[in-house]
C-alpha atoms as a PDB file:
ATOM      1  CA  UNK A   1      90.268 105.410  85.339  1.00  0.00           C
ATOM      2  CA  UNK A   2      93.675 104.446  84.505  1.00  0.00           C
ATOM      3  CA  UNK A   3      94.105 103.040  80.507  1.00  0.00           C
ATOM      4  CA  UNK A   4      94.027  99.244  81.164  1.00  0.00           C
ATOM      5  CA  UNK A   5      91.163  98.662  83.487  1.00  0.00           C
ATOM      6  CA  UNK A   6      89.630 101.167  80.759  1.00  0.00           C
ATOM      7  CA  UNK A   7      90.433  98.015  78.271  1.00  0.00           C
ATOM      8  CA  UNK A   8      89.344  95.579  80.350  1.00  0.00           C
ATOM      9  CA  UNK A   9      86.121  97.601  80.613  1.00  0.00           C
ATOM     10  CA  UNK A  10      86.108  97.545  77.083  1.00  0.00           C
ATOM     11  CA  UNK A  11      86.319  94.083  76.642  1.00  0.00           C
ATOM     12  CA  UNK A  12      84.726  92.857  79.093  1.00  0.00           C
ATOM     13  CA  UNK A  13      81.310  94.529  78.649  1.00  0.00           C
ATOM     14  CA  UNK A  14      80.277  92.272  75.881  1.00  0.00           C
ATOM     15  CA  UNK A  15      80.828  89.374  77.974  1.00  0.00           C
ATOM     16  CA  UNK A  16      78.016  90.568  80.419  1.00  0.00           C
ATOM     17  CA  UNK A  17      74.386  89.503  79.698  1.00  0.00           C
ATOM     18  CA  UNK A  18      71.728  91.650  81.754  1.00  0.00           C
ATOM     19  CA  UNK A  19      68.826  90.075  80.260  1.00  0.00           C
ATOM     20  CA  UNK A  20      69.542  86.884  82.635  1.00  0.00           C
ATOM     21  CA  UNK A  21      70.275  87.054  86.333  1.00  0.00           C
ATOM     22  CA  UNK A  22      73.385  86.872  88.098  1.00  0.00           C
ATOM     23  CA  UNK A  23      74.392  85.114  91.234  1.00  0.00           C
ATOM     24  CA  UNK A  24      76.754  88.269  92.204  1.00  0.00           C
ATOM     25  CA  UNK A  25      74.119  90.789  90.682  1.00  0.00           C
ATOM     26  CA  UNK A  26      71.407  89.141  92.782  1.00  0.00           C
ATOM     27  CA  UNK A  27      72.913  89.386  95.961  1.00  0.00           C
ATOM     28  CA  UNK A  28      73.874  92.701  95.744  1.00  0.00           C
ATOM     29  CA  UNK A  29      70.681  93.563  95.342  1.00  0.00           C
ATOM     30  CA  UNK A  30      69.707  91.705  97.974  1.00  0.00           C
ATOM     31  CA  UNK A  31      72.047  93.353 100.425  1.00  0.00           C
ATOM     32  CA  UNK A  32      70.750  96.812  99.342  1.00  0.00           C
ATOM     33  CA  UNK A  33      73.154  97.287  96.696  1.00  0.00           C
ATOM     34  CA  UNK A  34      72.658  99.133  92.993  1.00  0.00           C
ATOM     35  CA  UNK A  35      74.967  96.956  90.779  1.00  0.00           C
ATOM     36  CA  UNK A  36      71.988  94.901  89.057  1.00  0.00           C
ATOM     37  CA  UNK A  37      69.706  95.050  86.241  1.00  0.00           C
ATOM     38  CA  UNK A  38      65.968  94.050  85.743  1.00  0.00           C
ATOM     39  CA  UNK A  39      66.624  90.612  85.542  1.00  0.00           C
ATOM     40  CA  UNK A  40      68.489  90.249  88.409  1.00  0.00           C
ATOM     41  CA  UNK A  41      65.673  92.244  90.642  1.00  0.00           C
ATOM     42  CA  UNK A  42      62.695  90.450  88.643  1.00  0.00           C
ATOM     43  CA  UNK A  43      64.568  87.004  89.862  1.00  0.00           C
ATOM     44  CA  UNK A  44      65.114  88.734  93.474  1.00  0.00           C
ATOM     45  CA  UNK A  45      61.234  89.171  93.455  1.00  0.00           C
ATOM     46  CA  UNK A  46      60.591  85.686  93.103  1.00  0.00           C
ATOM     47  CA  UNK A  47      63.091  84.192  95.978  1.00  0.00           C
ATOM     48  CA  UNK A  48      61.591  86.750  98.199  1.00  0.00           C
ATOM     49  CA  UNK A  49      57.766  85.101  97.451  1.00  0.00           C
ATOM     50  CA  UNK A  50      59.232  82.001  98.591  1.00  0.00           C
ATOM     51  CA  UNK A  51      61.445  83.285 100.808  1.00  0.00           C
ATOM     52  CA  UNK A  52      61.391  86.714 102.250  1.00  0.00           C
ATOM     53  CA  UNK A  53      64.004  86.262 104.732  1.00  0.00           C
ATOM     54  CA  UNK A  54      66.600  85.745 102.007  1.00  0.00           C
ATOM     55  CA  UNK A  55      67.866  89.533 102.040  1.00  0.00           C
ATOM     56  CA  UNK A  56      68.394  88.753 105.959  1.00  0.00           C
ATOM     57  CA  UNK A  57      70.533  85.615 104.653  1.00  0.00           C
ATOM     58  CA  UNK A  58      72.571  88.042 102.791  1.00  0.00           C
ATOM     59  CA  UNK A  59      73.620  90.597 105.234  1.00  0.00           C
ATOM     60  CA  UNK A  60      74.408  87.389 107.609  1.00  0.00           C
ATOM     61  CA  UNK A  61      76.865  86.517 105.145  1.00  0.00           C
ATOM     62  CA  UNK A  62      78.220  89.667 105.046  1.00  0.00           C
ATOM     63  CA  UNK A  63      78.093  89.917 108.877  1.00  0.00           C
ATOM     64  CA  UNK A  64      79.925  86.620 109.053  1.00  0.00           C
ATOM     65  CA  UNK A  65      82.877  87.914 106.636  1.00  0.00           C
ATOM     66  CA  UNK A  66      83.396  90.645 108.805  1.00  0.00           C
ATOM     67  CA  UNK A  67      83.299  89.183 112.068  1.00  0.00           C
ATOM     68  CA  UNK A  68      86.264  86.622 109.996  1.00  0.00           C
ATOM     69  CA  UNK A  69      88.403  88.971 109.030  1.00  0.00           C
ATOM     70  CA  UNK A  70      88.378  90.624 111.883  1.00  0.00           C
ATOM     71  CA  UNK A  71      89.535  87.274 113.846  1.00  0.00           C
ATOM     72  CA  UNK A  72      91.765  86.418 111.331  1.00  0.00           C
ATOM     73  CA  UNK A  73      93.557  89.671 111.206  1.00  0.00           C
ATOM     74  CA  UNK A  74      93.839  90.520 115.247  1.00  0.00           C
ATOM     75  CA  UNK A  75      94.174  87.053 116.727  1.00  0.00           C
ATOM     76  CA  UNK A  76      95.133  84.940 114.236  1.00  0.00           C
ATOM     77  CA  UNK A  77      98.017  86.940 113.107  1.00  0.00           C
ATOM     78  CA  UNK A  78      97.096  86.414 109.592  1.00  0.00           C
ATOM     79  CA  UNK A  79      98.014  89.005 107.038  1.00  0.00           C
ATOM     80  CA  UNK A  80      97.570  88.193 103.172  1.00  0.00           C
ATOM     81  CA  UNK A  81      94.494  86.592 102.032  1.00  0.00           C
ATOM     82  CA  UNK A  82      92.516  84.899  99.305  1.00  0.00           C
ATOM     83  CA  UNK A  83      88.566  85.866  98.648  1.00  0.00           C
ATOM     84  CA  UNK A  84      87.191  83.165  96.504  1.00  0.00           C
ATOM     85  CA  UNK A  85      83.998  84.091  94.943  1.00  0.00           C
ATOM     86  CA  UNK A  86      83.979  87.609  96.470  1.00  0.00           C
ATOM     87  CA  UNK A  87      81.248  88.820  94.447  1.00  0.00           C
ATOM     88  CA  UNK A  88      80.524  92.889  93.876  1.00  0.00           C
ATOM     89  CA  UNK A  89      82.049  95.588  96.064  1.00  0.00           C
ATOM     90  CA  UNK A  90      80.262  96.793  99.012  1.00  0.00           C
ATOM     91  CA  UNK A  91      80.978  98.040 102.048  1.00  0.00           C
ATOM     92  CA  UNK A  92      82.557  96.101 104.588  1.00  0.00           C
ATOM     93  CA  UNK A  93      84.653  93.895 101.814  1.00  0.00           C
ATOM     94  CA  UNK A  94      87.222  91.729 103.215  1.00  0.00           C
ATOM     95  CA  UNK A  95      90.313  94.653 102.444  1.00  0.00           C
ATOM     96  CA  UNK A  96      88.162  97.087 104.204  1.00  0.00           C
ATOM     97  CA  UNK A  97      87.869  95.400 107.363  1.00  0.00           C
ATOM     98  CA  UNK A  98      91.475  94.091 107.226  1.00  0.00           C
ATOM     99  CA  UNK A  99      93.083  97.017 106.708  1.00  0.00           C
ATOM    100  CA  UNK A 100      91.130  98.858 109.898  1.00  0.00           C
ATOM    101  CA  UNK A 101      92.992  96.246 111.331  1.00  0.00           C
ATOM    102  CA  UNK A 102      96.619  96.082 109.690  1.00  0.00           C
ATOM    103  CA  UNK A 103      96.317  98.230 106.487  1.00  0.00           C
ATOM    104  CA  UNK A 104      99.599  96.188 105.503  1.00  0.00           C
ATOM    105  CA  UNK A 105      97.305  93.606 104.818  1.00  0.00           C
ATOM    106  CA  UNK A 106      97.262  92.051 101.235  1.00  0.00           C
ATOM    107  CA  UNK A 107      94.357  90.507  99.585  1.00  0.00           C
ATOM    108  CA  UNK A 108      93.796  88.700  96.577  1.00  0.00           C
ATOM    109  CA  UNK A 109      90.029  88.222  95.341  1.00  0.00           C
ATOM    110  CA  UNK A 110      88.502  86.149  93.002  1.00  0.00           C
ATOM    111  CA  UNK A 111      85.564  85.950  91.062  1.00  0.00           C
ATOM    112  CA  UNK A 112      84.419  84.322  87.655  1.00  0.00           C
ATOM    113  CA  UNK A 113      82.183  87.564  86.446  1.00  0.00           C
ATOM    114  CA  UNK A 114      82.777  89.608  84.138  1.00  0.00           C
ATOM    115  CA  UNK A 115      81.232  92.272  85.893  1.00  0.00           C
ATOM    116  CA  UNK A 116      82.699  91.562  89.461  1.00  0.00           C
ATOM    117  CA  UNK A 117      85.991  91.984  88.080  1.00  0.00           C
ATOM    118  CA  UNK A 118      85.439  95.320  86.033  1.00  0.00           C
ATOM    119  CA  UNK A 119      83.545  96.921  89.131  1.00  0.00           C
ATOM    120  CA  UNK A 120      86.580  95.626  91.892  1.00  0.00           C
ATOM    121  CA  UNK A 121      89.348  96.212  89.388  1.00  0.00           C
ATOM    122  CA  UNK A 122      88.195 100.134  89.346  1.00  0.00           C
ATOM    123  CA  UNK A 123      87.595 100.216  92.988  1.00  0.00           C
ATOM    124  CA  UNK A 124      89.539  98.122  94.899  1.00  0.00           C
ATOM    125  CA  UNK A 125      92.690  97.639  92.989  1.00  0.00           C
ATOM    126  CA  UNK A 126      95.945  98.863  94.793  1.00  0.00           C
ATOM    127  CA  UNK A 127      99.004  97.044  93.343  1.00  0.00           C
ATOM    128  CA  UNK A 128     100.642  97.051  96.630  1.00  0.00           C
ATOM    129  CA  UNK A 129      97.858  95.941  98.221  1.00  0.00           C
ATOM    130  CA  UNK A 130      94.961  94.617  97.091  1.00  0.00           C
ATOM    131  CA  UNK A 131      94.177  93.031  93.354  1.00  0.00           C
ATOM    132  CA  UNK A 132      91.643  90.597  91.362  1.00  0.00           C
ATOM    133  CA  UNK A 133      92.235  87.301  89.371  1.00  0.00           C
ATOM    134  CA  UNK A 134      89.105  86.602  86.802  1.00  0.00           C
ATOM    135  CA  UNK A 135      88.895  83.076  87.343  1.00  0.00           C
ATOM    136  CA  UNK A 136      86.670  79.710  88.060  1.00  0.00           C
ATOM    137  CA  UNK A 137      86.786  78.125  91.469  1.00  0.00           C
ATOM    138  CA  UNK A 138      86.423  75.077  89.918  1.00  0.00           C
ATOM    139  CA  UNK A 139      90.005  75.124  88.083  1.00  0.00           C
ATOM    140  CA  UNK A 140      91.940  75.917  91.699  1.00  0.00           C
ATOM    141  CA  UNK A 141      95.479  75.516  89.465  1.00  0.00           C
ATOM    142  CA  UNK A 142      94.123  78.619  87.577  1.00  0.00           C
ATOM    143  CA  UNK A 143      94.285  80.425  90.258  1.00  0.00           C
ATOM    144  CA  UNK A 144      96.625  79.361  92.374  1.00  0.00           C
ATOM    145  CA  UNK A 145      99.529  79.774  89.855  1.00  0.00           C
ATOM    146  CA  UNK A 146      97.930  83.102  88.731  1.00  0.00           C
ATOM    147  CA  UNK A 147     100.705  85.680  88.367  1.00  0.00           C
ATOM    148  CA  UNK A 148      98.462  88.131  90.475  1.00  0.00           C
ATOM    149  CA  UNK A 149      97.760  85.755  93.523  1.00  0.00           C
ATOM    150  CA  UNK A 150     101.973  85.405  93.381  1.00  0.00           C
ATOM    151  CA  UNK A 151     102.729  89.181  93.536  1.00  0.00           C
ATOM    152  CA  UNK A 152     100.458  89.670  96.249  1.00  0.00           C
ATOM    153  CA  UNK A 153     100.543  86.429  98.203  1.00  0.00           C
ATOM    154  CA  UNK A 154     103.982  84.574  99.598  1.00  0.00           C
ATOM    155  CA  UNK A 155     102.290  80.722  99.536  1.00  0.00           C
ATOM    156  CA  UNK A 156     104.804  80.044 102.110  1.00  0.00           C
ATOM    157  CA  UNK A 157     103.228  81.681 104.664  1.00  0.00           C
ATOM    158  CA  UNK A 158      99.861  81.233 106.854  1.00  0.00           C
ATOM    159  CA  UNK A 159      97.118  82.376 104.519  1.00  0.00           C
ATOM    160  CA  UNK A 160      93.075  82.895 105.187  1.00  0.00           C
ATOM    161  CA  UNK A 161      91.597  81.555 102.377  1.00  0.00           C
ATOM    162  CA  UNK A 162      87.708  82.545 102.181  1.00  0.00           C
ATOM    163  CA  UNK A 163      85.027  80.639 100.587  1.00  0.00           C
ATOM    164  CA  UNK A 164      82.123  82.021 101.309  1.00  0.00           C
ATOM    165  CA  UNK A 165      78.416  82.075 100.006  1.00  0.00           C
ATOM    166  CA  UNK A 166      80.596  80.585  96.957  1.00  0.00           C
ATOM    167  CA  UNK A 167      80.503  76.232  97.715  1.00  0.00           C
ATOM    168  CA  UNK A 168      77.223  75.704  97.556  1.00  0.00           C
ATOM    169  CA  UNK A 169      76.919  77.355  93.981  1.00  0.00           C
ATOM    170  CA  UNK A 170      79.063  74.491  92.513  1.00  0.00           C
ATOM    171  CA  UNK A 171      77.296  71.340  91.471  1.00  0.00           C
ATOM    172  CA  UNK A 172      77.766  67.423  92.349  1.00  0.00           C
ATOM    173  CA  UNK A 173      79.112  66.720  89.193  1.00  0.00           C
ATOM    174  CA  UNK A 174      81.850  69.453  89.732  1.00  0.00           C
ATOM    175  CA  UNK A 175      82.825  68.237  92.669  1.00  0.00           C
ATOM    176  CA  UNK A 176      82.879  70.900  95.753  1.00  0.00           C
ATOM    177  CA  UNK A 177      84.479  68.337  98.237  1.00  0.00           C
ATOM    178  CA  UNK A 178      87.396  67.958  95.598  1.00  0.00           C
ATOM    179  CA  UNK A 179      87.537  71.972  94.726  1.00  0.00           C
ATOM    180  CA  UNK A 180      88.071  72.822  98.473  1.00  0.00           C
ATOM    181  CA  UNK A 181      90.880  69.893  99.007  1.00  0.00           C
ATOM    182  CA  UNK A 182      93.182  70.956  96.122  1.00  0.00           C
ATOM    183  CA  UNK A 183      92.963  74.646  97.808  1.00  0.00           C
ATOM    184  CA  UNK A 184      93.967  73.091 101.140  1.00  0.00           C
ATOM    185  CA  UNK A 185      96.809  71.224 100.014  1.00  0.00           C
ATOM    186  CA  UNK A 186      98.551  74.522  98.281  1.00  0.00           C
ATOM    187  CA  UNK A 187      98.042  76.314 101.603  1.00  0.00           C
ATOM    188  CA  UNK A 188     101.249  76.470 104.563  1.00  0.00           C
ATOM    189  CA  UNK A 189     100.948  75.432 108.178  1.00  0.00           C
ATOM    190  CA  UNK A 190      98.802  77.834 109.912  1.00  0.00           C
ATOM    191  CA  UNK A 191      97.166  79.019 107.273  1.00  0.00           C
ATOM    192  CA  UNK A 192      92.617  79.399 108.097  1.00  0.00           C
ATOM    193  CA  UNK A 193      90.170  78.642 105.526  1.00  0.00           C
ATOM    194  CA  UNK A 194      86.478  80.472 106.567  1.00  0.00           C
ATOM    195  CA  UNK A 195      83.225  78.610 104.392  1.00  0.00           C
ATOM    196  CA  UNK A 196      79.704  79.831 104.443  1.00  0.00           C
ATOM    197  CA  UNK A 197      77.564  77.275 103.126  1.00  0.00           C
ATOM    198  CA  UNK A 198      73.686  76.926 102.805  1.00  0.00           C
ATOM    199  CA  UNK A 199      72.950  73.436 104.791  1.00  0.00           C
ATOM    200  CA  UNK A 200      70.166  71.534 104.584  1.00  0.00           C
ATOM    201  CA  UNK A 201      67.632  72.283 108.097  1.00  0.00           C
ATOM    202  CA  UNK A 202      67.744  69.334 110.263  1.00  0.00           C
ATOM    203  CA  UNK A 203      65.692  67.574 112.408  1.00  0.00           C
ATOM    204  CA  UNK A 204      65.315  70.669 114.902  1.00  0.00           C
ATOM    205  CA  UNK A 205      63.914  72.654 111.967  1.00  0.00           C
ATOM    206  CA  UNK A 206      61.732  69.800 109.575  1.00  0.00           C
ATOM    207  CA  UNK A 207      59.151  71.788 108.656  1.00  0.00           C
ATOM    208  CA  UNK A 208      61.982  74.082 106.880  1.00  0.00           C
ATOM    209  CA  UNK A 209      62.638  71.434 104.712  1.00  0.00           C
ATOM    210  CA  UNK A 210      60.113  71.658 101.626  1.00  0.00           C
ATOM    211  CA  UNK A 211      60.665  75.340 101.658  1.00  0.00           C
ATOM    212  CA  UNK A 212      64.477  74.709 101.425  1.00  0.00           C
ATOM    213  CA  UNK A 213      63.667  72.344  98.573  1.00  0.00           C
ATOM    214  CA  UNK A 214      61.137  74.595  96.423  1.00  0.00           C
ATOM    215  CA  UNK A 215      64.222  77.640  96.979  1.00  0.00           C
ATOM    216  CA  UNK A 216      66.540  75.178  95.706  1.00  0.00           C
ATOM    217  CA  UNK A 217      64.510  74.650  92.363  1.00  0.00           C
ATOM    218  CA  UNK A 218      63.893  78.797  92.088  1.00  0.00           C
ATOM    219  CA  UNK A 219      68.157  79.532  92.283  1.00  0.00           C
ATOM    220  CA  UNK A 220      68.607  76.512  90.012  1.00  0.00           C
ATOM    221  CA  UNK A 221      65.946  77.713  87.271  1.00  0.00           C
ATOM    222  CA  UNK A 222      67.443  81.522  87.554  1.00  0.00           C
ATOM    223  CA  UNK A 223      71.078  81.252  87.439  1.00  0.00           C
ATOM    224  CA  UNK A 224      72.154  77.505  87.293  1.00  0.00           C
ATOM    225  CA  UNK A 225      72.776  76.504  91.132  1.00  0.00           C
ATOM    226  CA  UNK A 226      72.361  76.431  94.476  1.00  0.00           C
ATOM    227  CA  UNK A 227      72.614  73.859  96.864  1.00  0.00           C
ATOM    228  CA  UNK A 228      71.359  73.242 100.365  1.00  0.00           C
ATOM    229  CA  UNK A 229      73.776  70.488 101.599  1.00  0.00           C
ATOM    230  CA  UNK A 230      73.672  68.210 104.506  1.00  0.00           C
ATOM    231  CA  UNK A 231      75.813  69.510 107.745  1.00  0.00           C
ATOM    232  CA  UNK A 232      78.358  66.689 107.237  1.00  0.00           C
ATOM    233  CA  UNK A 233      79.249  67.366 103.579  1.00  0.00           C
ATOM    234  CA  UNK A 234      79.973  71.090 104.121  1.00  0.00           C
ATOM    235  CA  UNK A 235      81.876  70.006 107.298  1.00  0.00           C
ATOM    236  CA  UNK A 236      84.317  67.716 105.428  1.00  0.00           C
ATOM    237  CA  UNK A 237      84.944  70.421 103.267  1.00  0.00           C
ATOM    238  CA  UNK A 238      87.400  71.197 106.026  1.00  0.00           C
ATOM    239  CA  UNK A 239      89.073  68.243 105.972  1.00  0.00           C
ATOM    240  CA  UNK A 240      91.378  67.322 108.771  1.00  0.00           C
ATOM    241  CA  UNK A 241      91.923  71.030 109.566  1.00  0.00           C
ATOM    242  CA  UNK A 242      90.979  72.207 113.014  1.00  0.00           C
ATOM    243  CA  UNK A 243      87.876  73.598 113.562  1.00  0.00           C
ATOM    244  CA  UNK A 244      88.383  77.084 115.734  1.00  0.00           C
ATOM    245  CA  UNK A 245      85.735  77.016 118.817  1.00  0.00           C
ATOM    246  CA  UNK A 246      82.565  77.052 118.181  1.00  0.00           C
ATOM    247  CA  UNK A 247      83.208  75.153 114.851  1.00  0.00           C
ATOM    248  CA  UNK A 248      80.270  74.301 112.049  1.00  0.00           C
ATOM    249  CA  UNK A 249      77.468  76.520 113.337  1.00  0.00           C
ATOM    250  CA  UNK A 250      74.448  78.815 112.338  1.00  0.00           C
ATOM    251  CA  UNK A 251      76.105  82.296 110.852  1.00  0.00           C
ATOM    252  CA  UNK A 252      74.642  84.244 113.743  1.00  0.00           C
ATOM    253  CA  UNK A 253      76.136  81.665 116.499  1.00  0.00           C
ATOM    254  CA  UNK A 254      79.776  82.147 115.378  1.00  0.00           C
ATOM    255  CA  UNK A 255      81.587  84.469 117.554  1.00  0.00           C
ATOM    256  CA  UNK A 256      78.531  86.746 117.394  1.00  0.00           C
ATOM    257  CA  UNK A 257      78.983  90.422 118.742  1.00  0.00           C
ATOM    258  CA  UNK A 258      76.350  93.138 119.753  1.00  0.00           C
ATOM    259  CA  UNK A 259      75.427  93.328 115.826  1.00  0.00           C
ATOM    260  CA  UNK A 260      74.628  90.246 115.399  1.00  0.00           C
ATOM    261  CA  UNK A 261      71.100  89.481 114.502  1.00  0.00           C
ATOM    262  CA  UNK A 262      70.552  86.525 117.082  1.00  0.00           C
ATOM    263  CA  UNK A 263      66.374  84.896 115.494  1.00  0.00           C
ATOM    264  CA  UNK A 264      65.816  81.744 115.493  1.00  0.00           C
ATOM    265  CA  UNK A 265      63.951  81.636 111.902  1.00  0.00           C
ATOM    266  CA  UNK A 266      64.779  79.657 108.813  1.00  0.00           C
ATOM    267  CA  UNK A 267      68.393  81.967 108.167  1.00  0.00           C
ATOM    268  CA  UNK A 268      69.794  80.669 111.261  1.00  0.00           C
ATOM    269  CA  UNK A 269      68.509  77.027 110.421  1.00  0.00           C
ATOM    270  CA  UNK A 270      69.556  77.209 106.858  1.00  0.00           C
ATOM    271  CA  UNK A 271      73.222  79.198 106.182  1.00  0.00           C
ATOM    272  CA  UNK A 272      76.205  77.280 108.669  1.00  0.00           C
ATOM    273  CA  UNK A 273      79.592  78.660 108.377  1.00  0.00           C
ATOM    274  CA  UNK A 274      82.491  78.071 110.367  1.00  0.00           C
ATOM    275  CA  UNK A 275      86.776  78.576 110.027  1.00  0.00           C
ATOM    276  CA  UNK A 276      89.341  75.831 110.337  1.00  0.00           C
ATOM    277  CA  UNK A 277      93.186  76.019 110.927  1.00  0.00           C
ATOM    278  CA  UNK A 278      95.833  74.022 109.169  1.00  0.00           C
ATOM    279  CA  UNK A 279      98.095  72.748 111.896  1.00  0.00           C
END
């Protein structure tokens, strides 16, 4: 391990408290991962009283990000991107699929934790390449005027900017609709932005809604947030982009291939995601 991720291993270990779970700990778990501690599992364990199918939620995500990239990269032409909230490595990241693709792709990720960045710094990192920013969403100046994003990313052309699994962690109070508008304003013509968002079940799925709410109080109680938002709030986090065909729609519906886990259960009524284009 070269001497200055070594340092920021060093430094950064303090800052990581396993006796409370994590958002990015959790999932990985969830997705079949080993990057998590006994909190983060004993937390797992709960959701998955409530809800069992939330592992299946996971990999949908995870499904979705691939099936993204891979549009973004062979039809959309786009080569450098920008992974908000990318959580843990695993397999199938957003450089991994890109680069299958065009491995001249660049890619910038971002993530607030401590441990996110220690673990992707030692795996991922390739200077030319691929790099990570430790920084909060919810200060988009932080990161978009991070020296990192700058090396990697030329803001003057298209970019796919990727928030996924990441809006509907940030509170009311902090302003999501505001978050994803200053990122869309510091991105060029052409330029995609992909969300994932948990959405509220609608009228089609009622009797999902008191489980949605009692999962809502369980991820607020363990690590600080989650929200289950109404279809029209996560679809003006797009703004007056263009939504690409077949727009806002359940993770399994969006350009699904022969992967794609097709149920009708409370995943597909409960986790939307969809990709815009700046024109």
């Amino acid at each position: 391990m070269p001497e200055d991720i070594r340092q920021d291993s060093r430094h950064g270990l303090a800052d990581i408290d396993i006796t409370r779970p994590n958002g990015a700990r959790v999932y990985n778990y969830l997705i079949g991962g080993k990057d998590n501690f006994t909190a983060d599992r004993v937390f797992a364990s709960r959701i998955l009283e409530c809800a069992p199918k939330a592992p299946l939620s996971a990999l949908a995500n995870r499904e979705f990000l691939r099936r993204v990239v891979r549009f973004l990269t062979a039809e959309a032409g786009i080569s450098q991107f920008l992974d908000i909230g990318s959580g843990l490595p695993t397999q199938g990241n957003v450089s991994e699929v890109a680069h299958e693709i065009n491995p001249n792709a660049r890619v910038v990720y971002v993530d607030n934790d401590t441990m996110v960045y220690i673990h992707s710094k030692a795996l991922l990192s390739d200077p030319a390449r691929v790099d990570i920013i430790n920084a909060d969403i919810r200060d988009p100046a932080e990161i978009l005027t991070d020296p990192t994003a700058f090396s990697l990313i030329d803001f003057d052309k298209p970019v796919g900017l990727l928030m996924l699994a990441i809006l509907h962690h940030i509170e009311d109070r902090d302003n999501p609709a505001w978050i994803a508008a200053r990122f869309r304003e510091a991105m060029p013509a052409g330029s995609y932005l992909a969300i994932s968002s948990f959405r509220m079940p609608g009228a089609e799925a009622s009797e999902l809604q008191a489980v949605t709410v009692e999962n809502e109080k369980i991820a607020t109680e363990g690590f600080g947030s989650a929200r289950w938002r109404e279809e029209e709030e996560i679809c003006g986090w797009f703004g007056d982009w263009e939504l690409v065909p077949p727009g806002l729609v359940p993770l399994a519906d969006w350009r699904p291939d022969e992967q794609t886990r097709t149920e009708r259960d409370e995943v597909y009524h409960s986790f939307f995601g969809g990709v815009a284009r700046k024109n």
